[in-house]
Each structure stands twice: as structure tokens, then as C-alpha cells.
Protein backbone atom coordinates (compact mmCIF):
# COMPACT_ATOMS: atom_id res chain seq x y z
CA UNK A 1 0.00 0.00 0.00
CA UNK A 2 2.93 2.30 0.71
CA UNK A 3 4.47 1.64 -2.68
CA UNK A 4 0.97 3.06 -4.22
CA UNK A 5 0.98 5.74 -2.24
CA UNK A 6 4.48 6.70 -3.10
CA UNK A 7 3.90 6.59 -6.75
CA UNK A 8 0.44 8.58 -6.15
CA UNK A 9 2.24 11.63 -5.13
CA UNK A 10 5.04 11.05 -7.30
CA UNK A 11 2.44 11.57 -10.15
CA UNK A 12 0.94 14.28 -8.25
CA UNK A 13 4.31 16.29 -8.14
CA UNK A 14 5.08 15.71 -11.47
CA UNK A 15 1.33 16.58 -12.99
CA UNK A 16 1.29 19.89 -10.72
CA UNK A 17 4.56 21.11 -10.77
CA UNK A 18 4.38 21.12 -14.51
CA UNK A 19 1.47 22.56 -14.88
CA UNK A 20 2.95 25.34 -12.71
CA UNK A 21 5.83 25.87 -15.10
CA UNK A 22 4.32 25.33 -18.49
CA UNK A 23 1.52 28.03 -17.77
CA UNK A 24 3.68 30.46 -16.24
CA UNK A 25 6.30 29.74 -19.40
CA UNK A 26 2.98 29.72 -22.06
CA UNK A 27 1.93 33.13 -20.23
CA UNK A 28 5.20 34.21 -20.87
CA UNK A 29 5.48 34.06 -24.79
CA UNK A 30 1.92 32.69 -25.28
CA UNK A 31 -0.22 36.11 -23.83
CA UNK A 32 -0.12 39.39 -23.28
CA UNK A 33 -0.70 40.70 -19.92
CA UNK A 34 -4.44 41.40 -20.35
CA UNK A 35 -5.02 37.87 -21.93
CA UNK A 36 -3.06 36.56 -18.82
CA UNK A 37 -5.49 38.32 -16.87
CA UNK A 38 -9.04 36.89 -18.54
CA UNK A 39 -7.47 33.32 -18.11
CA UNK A 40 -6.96 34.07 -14.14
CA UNK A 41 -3.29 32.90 -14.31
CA UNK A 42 -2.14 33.54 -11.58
CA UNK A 43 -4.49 32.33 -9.42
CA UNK A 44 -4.07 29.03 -11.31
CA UNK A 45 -0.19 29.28 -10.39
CA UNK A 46 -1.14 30.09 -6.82
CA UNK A 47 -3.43 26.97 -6.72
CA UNK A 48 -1.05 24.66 -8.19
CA UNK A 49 1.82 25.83 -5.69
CA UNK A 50 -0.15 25.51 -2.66
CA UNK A 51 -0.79 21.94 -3.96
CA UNK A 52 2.94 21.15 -4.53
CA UNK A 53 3.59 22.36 -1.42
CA UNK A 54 1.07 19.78 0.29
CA UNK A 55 2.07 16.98 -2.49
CA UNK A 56 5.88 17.66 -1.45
CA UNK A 57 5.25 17.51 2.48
CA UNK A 58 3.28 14.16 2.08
CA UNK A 59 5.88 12.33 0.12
CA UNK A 60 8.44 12.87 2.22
CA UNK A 61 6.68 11.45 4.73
CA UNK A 62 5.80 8.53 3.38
CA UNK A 63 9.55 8.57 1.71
CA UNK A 64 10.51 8.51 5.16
CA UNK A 65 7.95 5.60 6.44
CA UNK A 66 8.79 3.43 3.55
CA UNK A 67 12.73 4.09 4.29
CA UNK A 68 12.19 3.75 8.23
CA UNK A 69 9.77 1.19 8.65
CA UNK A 70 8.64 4.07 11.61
CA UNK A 71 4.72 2.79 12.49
CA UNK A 72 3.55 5.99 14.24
CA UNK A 73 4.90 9.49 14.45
CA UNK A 74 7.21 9.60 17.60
CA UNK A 75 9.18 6.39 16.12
CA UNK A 76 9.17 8.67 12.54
CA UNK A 77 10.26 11.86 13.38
CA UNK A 78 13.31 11.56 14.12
CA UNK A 79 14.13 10.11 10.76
CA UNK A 80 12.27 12.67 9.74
CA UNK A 81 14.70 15.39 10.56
CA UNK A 82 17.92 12.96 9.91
CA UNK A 83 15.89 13.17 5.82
CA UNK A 84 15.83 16.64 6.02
CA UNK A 85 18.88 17.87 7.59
CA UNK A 86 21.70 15.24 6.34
CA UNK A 87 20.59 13.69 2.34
CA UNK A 88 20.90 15.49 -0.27
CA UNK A 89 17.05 14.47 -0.76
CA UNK A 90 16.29 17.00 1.90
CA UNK A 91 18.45 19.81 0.73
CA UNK A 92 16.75 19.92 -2.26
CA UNK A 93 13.30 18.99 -0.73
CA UNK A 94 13.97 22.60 1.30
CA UNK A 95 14.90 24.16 -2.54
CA UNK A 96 11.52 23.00 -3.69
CA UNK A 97 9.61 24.37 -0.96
CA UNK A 98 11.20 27.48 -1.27
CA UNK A 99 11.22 27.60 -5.12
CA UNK A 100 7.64 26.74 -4.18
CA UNK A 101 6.17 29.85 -1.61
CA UNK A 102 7.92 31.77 -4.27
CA UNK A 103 6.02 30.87 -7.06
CA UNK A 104 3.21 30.85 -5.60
CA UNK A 105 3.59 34.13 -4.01
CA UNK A 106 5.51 36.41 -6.57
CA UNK A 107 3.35 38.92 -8.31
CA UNK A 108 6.29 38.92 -11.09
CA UNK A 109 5.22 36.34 -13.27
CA UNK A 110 9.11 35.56 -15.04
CA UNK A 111 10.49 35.06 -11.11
CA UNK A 112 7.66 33.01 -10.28
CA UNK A 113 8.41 30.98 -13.36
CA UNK A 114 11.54 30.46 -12.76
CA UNK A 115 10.89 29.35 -9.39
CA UNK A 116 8.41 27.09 -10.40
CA UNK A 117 11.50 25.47 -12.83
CA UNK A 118 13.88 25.09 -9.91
CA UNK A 119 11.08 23.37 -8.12
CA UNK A 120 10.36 20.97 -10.93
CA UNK A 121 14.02 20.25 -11.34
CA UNK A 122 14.32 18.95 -7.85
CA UNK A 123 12.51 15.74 -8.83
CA UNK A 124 15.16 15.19 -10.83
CA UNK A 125 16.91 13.72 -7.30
CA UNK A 126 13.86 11.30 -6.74
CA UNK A 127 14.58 9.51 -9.62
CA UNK A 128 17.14 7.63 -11.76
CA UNK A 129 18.80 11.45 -12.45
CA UNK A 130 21.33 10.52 -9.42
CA UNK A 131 22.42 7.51 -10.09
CA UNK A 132 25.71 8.54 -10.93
CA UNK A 133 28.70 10.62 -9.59
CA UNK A 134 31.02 13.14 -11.41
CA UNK A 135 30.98 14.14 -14.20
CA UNK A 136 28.64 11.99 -15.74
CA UNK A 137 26.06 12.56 -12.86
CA UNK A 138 26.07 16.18 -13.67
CA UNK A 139 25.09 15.36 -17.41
CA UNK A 140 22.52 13.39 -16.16
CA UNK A 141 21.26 15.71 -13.92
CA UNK A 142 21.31 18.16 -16.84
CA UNK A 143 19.29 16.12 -19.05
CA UNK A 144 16.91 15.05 -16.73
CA UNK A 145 16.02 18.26 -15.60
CA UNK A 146 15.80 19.73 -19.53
CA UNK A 147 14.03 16.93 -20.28
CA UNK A 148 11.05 17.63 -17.40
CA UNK A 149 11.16 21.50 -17.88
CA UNK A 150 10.48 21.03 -21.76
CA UNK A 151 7.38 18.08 -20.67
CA UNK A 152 6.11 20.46 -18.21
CA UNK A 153 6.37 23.19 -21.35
CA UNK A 154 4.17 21.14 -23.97
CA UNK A 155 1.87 20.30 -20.49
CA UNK A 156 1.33 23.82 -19.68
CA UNK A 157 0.48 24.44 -22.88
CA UNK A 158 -2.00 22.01 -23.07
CA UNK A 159 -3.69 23.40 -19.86
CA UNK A 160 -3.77 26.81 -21.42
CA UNK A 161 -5.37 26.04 -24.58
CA UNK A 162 -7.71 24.19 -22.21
CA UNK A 163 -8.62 26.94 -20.10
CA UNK A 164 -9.12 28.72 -23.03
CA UNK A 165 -11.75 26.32 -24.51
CA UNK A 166 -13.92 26.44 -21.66
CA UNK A 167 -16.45 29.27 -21.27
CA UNK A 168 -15.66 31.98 -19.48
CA UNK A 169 -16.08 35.77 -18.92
CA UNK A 170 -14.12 36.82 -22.27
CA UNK A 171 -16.25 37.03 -25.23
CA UNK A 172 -16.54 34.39 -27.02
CA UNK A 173 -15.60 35.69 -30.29
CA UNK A 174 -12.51 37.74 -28.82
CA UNK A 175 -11.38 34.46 -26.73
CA UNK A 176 -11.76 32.33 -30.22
CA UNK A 177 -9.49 34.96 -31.51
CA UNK A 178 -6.69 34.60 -29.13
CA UNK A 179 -6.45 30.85 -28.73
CA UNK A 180 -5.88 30.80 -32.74
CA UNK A 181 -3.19 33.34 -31.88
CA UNK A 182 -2.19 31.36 -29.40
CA UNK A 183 -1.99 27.86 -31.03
CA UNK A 184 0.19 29.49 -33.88
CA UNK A 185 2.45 30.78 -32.27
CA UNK A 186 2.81 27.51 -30.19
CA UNK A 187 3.89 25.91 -32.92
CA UNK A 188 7.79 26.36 -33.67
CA UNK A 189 8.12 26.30 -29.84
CA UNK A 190 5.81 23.34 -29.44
CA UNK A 191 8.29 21.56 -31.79
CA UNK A 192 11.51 22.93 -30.17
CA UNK A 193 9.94 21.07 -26.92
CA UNK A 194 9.57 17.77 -29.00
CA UNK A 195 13.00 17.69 -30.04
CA UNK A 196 14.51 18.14 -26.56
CA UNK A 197 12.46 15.18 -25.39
CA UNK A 198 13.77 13.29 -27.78
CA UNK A 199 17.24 13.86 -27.62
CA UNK A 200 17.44 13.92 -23.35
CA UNK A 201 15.16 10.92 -23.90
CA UNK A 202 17.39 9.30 -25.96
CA UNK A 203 20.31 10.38 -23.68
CA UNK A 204 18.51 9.76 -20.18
CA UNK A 205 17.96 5.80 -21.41
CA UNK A 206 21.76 5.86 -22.21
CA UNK A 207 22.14 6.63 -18.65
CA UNK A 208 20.33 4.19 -17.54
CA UNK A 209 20.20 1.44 -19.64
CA UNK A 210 23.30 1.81 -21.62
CA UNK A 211 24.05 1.82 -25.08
CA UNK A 212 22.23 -1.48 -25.90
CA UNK A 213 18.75 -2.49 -26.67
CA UNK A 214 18.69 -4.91 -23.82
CA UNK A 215 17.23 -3.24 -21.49
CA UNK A 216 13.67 -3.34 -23.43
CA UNK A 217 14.00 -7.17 -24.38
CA UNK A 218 11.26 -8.02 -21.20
CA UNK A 219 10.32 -6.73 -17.22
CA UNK A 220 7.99 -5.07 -15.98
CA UNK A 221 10.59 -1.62 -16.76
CA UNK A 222 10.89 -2.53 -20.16
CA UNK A 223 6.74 -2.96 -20.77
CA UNK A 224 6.02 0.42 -18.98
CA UNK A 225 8.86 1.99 -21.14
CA UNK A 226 7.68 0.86 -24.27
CA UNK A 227 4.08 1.85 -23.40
CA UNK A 228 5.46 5.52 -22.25
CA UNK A 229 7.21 5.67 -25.62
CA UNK A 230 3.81 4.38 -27.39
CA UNK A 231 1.89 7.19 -25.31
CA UNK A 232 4.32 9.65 -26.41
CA UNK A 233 3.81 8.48 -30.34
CA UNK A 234 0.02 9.20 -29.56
CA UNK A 235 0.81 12.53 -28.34
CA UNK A 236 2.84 13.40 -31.15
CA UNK A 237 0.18 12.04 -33.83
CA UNK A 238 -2.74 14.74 -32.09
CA UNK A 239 -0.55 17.39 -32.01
CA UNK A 240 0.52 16.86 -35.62
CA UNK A 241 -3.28 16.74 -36.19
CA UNK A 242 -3.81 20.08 -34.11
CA UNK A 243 -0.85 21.79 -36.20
CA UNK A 244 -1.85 20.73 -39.65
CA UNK A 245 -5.22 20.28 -39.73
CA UNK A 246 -7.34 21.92 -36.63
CA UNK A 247 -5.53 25.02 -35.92
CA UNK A 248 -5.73 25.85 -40.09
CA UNK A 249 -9.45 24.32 -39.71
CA UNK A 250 -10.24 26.91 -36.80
CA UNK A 251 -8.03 30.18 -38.98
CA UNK A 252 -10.70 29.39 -41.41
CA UNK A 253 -13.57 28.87 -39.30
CA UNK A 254 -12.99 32.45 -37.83
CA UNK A 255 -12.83 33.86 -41.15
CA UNK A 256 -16.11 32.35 -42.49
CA UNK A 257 -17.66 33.59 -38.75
CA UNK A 258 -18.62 29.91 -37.82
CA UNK A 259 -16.35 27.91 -35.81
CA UNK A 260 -18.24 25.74 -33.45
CA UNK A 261 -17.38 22.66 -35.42
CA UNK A 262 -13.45 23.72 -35.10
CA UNK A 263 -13.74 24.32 -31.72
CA UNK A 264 -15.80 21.02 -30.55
CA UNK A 265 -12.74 19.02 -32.89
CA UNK A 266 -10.12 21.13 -30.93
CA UNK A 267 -11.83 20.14 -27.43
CA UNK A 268 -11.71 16.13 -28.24
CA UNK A 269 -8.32 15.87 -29.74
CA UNK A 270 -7.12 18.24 -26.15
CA UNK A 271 -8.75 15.94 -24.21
CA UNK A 272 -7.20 13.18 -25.53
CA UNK A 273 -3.76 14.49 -25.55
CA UNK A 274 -4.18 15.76 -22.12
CA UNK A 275 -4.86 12.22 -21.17
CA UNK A 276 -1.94 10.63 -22.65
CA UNK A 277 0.01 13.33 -20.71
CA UNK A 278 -1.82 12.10 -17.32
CA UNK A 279 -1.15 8.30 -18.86
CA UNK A 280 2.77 9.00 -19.68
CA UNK A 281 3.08 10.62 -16.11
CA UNK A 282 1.50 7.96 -14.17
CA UNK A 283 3.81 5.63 -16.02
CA UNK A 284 7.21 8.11 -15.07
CA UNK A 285 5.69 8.00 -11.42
CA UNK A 286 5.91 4.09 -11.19
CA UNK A 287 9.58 3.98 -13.54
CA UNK A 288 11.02 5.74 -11.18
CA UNK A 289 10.54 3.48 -9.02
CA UNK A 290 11.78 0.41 -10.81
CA UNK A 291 15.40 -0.21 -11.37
CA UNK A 292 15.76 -0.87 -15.21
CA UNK A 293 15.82 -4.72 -15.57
């Protein structure tokens, strides 16, 4: 039961604290400080970093039950504080929750971003991102953590263009207008996040696996792999059908003054990406768990 608990708010970190990044990066080059406004974004950033904050006290708790074997809290504590004081772990648990009170604070919305980054990178050290030492640990530290902020970029991304689908007080006509804007301009950065999955993908199973194709051949690591990489081949066939056909679908729409069909397509083939995201994560939760087989 502990186990499932563990990877439950290891998907809860990773689910909120990208959706804390991506919007505050998609508000960033995505809107323009009014639009930011209509979409209440930083509310949404508040709400997701009083979350992570919760999500980040519970697992270490249960981190430090599961490492302890500590059956009630006098027994735990003291671990507890041994977690938090002496591990790395807790040195960059206490960066999170400080990256985290910022973000969720800041009225600056590039500083709380960037907080919100640090505090994604730290789950870098629950993971297989510290398996190594020197040099090569550093690398894969680096390519973990470029490899969650640009995830947490296409997710955040996702969740804006959601918010935007859903009624609210805008106008409907004016908020049509700005999620085409929007989903152009997403679209050489969109890419730009795909490639740097790929390649710190590619690099981050060299890490772990090694330069062989062994480490798929069977196990329960290698079927959750292969269905994270499937997942991610879904992903990248609706966005393909969001950049080529939808988004031109909805530019035309607009022009000829009816776009309800457009936008109904747009809302299915978000909800299904979105749920491959929540799929792929779920999967990452429970890998991380796993030592490759």
C-alpha cells in the first residue's frame, strides 16, 4: 500500500509542478498581460503551488515511512529530521519548498516561473537522475532536468489552450481569436519542446540502460517503457493533427464567422492528448521506481 501511495504523489508532483511551469512559461510568450489576466493565471499558479507544497510535504513522509519502517509518528520523526537535515534528498526537498512559496507568491510572473522550474528540477533527485557521480552525474542531472522542464512546457500548454476552450467571462468571439493566436504561435516552440524530449530521452535511457537495446527485451521496466514511448507516439500524432489540420481548420472557421465545429474538434483531440500526458506521467511516477531490468 505504501508503494501506491508513493507513486500517487510522485504523479501528483510531477502533474502539478508542470502545470505550474508550463503556464507560467505559455503566459510568458503565449499572452499578453491582459489575456493573462481573462485566463486568471495567476491564481491558477497560486493553486497549483499551494498543492505542490502539500504533495511535497506528504511524500516525504511517506519517503521517510517506507525508508524507516517508523509505524507511528514519535518512532518517525526523528528520521524525519535525519531526511531533512543530512541527504541530499532533503536539501533539495527545502529548494523545492522554497522555489515553491515563491512561485506561488511572486506577483512577477518571469520570477515566479523560474521558481516554479527550480522546483520541478528537484525531482530530478527522486529519480534515476542521481544515479551517478562526477561528471557523468552532472550530465545526467542536466538532461533530466531539460528533459522535465520542456514536458512540463508542452503540459502547460496544453492546460492553457484548455482553459481557453472552456467558457468563461471573455467574449466568445474575442477568446476564439486569441487561442488561434495562441496555437500558432505555439507551434515552432511546441516543436523545439519535442525535439529536446527526444534527444534527453534518448540520452537519459543511455544513462540508464546503456548503449544497448537490452534493457527493453522483457520486465515489468521494459513494458512500462515501451508503453510511455507508445503514449508519447500518440501525443505526437494529435498534435501533428492540431498543427496541420485543426488550428488551419479553426483560422478558417474564424474567417467564415462559424467555428463551433473547429472548436468542438479542438476540445476532443485536447482531451485526448491531455490524457496521454496524465497516462505517460502515471507511467514516469511508477519507472522511477523500478530499477531498469
Amino acid at each position: 500500500m505504501s508503494e501506491l501511495i508513493s507513486i500517487a504523489l510522485r504523479f501528483a508532483l510531477y502533474l502539478d509542478l508542470m502545470m505550474l511551469f508550463g503556464l507560467g512559461l505559455f503566459g510568458l510568450y503565449g499572452l499578453h498581460a491582459e489575456q493573462r489576466r481573462w485566463l486568471n493565471l495567476r491564481a491558477w499558479m497560486g493553486l497549483t503551488g499551494g498543492l505542490g507544497l502539500a504533495f511535497s510535504v506528504a511524500s516525504l513522509l511517506v519517503m521517510t515511512q517506507s525508508m524507516s519502517g517508523a509505524t507511528h509518528w514519535q518512532a518517525l520523526w526523528p528520521h524525519v529530521q535525519m531526511m531533512l537535515w543530512q541527504t541530499d534528498l532533503g536539501l533539495t526537498w527545502w529548494v523545492r519548498i522554497a522555489a515553491l512559496v515563491l512561485a506561488a507568491l511572486s506577483t512577477h510572473l518571469a520570477l515566479a516561473t523560474l521558481s516554479a522550474g527550480v522546483a520541478l528540477a528537484t525531482l530530478v533527485w527522486t529519480g534515476h537522475g542521481v544515479m551517478h557521480e562526477g561528471v557523468q552525474g552532472v550530465w545526467h542531472i542536466v538532461s533530466d532536468s531539460a528533459h522535465l522542464l520542456a514536458a512540463a512546457g508542452w503540459v502547460g500548454a496544453l492546460a492553457a489552450f484548455g482553459l481557453l476552450l472552456m467558457p468563461a467571462p471573455l467574449p466568445q468571439d474575442d477568446r476564439v481569436q486569441v487561442l488561434a493566436s495562441a496555437l500558432a504561435g505555439f507551434e515552432r516552440i511546441g516543436a523545439g519542446f519535442v525535439l529536446v524530449l527526444i534527444g534527453t530521452g534518448v540520452a537519459n535511457y543511455l544513462f540508464v540502460v546503456g548503449p544497448n537495446l537490452g534493457g527493453i527485451n522483457g520486465g515489468v521496466y521494459a513494458v512500462l517503457l515501451c508503453l510511455k514511448l507508445g503514449l508519447f507516439g500518440v501525443m505526437l500524432a494529435l498534435a501533428a493533427l492540431n498543427r496541420f489540420h485543426l488550428t488551419p481548420l479553426l483560422q478558417q472557421s474564424i474567417a467564415a464567422g462559424d467555428y463551433n465545429v473547429a472548436i468542438r474538434a479542438l476540445r476532443r483531440s485536447m482531451a485526448l492528448e491531455f490524457g496521454a500526458v496524465v497516462l505517460i506521467l502515471g507511467l514516469v511516477a511508477w519507472l522511477g521506481t523500478l530499477a531498469p531490468d
